[in-house]
Protein backbone atom coordinates (compact mmCIF):
# COMPACT_ATOMS: atom_id res chain seq x y z
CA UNK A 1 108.94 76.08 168.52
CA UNK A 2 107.86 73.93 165.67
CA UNK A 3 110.26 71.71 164.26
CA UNK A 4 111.69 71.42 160.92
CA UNK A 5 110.55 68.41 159.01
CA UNK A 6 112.48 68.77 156.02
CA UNK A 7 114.65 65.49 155.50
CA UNK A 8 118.64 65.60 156.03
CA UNK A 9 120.41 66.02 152.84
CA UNK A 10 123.97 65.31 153.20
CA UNK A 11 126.13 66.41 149.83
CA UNK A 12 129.14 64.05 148.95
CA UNK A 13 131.42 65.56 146.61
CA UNK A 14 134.72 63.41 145.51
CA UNK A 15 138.45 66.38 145.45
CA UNK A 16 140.95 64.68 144.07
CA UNK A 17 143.41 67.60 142.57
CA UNK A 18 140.38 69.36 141.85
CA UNK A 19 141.87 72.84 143.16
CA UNK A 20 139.58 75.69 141.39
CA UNK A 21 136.65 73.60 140.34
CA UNK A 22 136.36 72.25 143.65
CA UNK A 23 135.93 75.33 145.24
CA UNK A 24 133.52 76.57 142.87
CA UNK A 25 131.24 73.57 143.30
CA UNK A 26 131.68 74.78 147.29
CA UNK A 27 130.73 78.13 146.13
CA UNK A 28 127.64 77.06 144.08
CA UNK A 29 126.53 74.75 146.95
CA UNK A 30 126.94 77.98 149.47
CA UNK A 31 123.86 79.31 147.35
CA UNK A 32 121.73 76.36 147.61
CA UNK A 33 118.43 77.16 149.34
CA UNK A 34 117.58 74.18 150.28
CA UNK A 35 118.04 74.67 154.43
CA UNK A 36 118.44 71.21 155.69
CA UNK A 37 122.11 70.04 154.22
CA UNK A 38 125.65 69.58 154.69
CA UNK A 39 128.66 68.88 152.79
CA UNK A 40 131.14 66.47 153.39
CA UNK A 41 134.47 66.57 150.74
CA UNK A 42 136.15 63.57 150.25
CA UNK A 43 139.94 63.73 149.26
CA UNK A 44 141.53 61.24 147.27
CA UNK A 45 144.92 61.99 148.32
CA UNK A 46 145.18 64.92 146.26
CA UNK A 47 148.32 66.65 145.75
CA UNK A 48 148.07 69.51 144.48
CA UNK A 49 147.14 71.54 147.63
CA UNK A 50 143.83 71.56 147.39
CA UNK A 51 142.66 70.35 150.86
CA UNK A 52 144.17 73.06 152.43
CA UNK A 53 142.10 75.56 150.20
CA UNK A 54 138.93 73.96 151.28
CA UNK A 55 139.75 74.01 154.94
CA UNK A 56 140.45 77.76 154.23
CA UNK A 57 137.97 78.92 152.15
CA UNK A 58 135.32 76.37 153.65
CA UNK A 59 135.04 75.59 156.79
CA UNK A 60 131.48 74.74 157.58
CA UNK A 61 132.61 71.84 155.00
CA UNK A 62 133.30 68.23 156.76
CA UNK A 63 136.77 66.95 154.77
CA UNK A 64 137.61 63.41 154.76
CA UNK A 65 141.13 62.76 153.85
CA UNK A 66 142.03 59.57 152.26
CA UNK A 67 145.68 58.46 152.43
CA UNK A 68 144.87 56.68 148.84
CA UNK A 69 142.79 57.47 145.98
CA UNK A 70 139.57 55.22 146.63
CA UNK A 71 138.56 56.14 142.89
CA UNK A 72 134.89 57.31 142.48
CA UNK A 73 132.82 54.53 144.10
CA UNK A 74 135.14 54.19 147.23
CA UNK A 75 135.42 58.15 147.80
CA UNK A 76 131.79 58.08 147.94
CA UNK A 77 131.27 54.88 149.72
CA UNK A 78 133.97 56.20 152.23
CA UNK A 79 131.46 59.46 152.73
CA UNK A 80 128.18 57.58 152.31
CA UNK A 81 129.47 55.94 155.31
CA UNK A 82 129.87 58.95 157.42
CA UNK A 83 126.80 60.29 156.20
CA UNK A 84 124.55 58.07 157.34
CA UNK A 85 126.21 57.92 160.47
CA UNK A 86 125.38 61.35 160.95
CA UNK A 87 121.95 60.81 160.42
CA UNK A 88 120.76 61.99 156.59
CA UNK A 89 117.86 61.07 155.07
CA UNK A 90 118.88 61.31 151.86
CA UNK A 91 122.85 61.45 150.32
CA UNK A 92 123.55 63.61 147.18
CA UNK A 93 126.77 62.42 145.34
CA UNK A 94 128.06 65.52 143.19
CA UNK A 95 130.98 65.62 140.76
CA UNK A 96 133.26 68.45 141.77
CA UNK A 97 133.36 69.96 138.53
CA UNK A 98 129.36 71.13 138.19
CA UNK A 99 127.50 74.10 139.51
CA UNK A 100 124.26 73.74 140.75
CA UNK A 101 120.97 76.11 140.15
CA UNK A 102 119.69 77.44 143.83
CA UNK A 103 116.15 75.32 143.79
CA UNK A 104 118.00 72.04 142.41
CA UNK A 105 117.80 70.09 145.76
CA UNK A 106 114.59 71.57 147.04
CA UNK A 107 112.86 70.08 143.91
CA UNK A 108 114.44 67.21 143.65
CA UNK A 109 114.10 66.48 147.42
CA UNK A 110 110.32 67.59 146.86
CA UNK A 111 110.02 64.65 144.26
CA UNK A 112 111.46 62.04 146.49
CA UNK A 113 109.22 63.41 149.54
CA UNK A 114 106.00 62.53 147.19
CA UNK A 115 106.42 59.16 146.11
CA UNK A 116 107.86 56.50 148.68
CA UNK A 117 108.83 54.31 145.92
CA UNK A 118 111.12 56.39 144.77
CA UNK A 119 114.61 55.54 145.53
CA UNK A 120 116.97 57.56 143.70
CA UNK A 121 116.10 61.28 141.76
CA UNK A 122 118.62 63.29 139.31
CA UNK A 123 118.15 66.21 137.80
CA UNK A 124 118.98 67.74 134.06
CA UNK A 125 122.70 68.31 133.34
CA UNK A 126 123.54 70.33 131.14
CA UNK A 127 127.19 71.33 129.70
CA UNK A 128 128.87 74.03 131.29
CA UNK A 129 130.61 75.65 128.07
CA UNK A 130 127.00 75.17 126.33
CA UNK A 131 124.57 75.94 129.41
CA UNK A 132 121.43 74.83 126.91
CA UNK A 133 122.34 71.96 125.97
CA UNK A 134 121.37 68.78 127.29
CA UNK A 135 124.33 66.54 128.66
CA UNK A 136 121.95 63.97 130.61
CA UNK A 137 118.47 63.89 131.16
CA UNK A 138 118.21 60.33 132.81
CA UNK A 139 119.76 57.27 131.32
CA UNK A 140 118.59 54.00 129.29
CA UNK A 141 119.48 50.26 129.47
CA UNK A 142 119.81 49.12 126.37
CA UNK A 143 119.98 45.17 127.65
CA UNK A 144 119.53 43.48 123.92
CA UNK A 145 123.19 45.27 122.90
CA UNK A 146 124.49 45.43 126.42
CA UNK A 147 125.07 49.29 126.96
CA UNK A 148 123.95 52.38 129.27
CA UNK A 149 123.44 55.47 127.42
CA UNK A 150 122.42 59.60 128.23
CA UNK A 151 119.26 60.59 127.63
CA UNK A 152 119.17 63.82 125.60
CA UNK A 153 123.00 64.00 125.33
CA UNK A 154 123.66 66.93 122.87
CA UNK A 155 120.37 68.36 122.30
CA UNK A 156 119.62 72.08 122.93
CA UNK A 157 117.06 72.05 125.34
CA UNK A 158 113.53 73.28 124.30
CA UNK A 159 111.37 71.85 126.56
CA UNK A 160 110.74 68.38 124.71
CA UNK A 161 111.54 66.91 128.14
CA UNK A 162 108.76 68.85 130.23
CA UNK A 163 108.27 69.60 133.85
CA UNK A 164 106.71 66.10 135.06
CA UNK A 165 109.13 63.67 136.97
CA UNK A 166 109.61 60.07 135.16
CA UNK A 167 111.27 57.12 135.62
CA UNK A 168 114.49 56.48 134.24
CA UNK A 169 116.21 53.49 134.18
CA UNK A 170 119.56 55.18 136.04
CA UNK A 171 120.96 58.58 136.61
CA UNK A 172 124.81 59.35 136.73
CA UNK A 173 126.54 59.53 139.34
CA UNK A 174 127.43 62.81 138.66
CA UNK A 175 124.58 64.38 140.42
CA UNK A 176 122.13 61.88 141.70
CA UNK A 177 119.87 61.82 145.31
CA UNK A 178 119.43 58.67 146.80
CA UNK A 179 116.86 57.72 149.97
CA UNK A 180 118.71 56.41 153.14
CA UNK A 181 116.23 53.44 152.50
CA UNK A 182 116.87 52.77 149.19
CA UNK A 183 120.60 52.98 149.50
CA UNK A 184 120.46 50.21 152.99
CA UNK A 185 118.46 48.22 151.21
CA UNK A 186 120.82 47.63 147.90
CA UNK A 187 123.76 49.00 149.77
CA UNK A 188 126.52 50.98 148.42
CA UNK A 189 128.10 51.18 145.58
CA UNK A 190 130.17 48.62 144.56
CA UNK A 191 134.25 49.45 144.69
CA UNK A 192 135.26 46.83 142.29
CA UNK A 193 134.22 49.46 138.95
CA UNK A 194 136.52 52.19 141.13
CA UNK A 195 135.11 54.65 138.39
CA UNK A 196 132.31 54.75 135.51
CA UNK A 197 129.46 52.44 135.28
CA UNK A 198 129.09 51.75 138.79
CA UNK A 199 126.35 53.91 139.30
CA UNK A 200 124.24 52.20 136.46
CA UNK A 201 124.68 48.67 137.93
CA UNK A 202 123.79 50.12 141.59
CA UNK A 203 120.73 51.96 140.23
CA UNK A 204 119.80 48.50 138.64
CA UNK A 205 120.08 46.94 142.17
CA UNK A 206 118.01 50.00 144.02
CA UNK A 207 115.70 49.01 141.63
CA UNK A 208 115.60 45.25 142.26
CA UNK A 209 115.28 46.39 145.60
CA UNK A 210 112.01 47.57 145.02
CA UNK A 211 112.59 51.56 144.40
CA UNK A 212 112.06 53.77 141.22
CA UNK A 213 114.77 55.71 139.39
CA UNK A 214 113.42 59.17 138.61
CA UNK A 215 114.44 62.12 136.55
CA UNK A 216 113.49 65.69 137.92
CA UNK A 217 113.38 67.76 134.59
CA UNK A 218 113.09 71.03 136.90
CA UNK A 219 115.83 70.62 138.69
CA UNK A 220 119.35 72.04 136.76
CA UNK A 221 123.27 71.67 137.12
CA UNK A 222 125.99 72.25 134.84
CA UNK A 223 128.99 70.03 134.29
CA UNK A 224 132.14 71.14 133.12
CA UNK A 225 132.80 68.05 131.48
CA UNK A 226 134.74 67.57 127.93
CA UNK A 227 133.46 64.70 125.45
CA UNK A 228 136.94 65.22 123.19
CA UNK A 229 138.93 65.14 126.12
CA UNK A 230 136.90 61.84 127.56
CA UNK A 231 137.36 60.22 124.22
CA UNK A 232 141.06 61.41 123.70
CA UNK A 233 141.82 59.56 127.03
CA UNK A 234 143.04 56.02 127.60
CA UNK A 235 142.50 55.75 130.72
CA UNK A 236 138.42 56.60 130.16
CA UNK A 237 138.95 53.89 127.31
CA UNK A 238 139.91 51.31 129.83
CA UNK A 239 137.55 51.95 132.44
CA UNK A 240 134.78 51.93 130.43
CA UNK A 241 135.79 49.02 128.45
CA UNK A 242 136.28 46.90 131.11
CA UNK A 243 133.24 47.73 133.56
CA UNK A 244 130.46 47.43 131.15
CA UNK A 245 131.64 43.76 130.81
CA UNK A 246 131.61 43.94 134.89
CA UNK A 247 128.41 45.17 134.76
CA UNK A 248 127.10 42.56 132.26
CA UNK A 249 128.27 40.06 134.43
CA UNK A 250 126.68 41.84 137.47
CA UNK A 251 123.52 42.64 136.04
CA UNK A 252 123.33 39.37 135.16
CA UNK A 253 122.75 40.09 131.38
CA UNK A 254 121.92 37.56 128.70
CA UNK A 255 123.79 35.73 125.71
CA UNK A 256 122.83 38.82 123.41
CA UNK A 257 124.13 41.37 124.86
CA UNK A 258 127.37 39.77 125.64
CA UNK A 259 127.83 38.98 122.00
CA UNK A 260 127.10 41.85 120.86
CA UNK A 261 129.53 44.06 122.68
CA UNK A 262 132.57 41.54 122.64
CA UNK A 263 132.22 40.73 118.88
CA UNK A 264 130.02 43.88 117.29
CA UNK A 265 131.38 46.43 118.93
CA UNK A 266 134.76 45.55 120.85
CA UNK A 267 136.23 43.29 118.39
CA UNK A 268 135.21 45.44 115.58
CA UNK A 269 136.66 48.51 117.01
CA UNK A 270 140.01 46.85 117.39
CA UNK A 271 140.18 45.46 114.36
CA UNK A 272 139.91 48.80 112.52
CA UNK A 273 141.97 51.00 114.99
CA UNK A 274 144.21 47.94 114.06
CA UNK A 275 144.47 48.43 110.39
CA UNK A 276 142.78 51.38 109.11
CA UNK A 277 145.31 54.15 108.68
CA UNK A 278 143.35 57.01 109.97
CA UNK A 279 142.94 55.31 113.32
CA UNK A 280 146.92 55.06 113.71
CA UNK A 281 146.69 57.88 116.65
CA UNK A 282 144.35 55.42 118.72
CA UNK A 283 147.08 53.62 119.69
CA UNK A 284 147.22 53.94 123.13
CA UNK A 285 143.43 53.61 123.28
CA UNK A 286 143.67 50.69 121.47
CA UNK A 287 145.97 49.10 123.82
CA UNK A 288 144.02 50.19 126.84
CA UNK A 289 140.98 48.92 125.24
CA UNK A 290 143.07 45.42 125.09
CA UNK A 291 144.45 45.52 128.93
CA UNK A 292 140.93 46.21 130.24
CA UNK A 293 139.31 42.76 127.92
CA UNK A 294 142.29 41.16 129.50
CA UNK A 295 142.09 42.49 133.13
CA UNK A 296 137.98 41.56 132.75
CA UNK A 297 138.86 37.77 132.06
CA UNK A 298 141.35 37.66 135.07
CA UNK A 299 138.95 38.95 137.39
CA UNK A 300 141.19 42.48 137.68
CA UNK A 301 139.00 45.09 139.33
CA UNK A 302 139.60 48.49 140.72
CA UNK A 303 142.44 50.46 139.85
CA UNK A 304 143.86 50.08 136.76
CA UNK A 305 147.59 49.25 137.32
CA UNK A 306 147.10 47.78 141.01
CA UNK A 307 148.26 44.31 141.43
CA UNK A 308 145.22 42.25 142.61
């Protein structure tokens, strides 16, 4: 009998009240051709029933119940963990709201398998409501102004990306593959950004680690994300607010770029959802935007809200 020497590939996805676009990630997944994976679910004390549907309508899925809600970086720490105990090779962190083409792993996986300096592989994402549009094609450090940003966000996809793998300087967390070796190496992702930007500044440490950060144009999800309901929300605000400062200060980012986003782009921003009247229904992103440059000063990480 000859054995099968494609790597383990186990698939982290983060429930927490996800319900129906939980289960249709699960679906999606069921399709995958790739032969050598596994899913683990990791529930973030959901309450909206959702772990039982799983159980029920998936039960070659491993669930990992979590009495709290570990936020993105500890749900997938917290199954990173159990992953590697269980011997993969590689560990696929997938939002719970994206549906994945059939071939997506096998050609990312494919990539990896070429090149042992690669680390860490995503693939095109494009929005669900739009399927040809672009929502990330790899992502940029801009480190003179102190920001991460998509590449290709918004643009209908006609080819201008191509078929050849490049190197990126991060991929989101919401789809990216990373090598066992890479991830011992830098080790996991830190909790203290609980959600957004923490995948940037750990892509930036697999890479200090010695590893590339590559972007797999062939390989194709769709997210079911919202960019007026992102923007709408306060609590994105504050998130995002605070941990690019945390990840300036991890990064270990220069003079520049922390001027420019505390005075050119933070204070600015206040001051006009401050006094300009067509910015009165900011308000509440406003005064996130204030707790989180507060928070950032008094060393307040994780959860917003919990007490340090």
């Amino acid at each position: 009998m000859v054995e099968n020497q494609n790597p383990r590939v186990a698939i982290v996805v983060i429930n927490w009240n996800g319900g129906d676009d939980t289960l249709a990630c699960l679906d999606s997944l069921a399709r995958v051709q790739y032969p050598e994976r596994y899913v683990l679910v990791v529930d973030n004390a959901s309450q909206d029933g959702s772990p039982e549907r799983i159980r029920a309508c998936h039960p070659e899925v491993t669930l990992l119940e979590s009495r709290t809600n570990l936020g993105f970086a500890g749900g997938n720490n917290l199954g990173m963990k159990v992953a590697l105990q269980k011997g993969a090779d590689y560990v696929l962190l997938l939002n719970h709201d994206t549906l994945v083409s059939p071939d997506f792993l096998e050609k990312m996986v494919s990539v990896g398998e070429a090149d042992p300096s690669i680390g860490v592989l995503g693939p095109t994402i494009y929005y669900h409501t739009r399927p040809e549009v672009i929502w990330s094609a790899g992502g940029t450090i801009d480190w003179k102004h102190g920001v991460a940003r998509m590449i290709g966000m918004d643009e209908t996809d006609q080819g201008q990306y191509g078929l050849k793998p490049r190197a990126v300087d991060f991929v989101t967390g919401c789809a990216m593959l990373v090598k066992r070796n890479a991830l011992e190496a830098a080790g996991l992702l830190d909790e203290g950004f609980f959600a957004y930007y923490e995948e940037v500044e750990w892509c930036v440490r697999i890479h200090r680690a010695g590893y590339q950060i590559v972007y797999v144009p062939g390989a194709m999800i769709w997210h079911k994300i919202s960019p007026e309901a992102r923007e709408a929300s306060a609590t994105v605000h504050y998130y995002m607010t605070r941990n690019r400062l945390l990840f300036l200060k991890k990064a270990g980012a220069g003079g520049r770029a922390w001027a420019h986003t505390l005075f050119s782009e933070y204070l600015r921003t206040l001051v006009s959802w401050s006094i300009r009247p067509k910015w009165r229904h900011r308000r509440e992103q406003r005064r996130a935007m204030v707790q989180a440059i507060w928070d950032y000063f008094r060393g307040k990480t994780g959860m917003r809200g919990v007490q340090p």
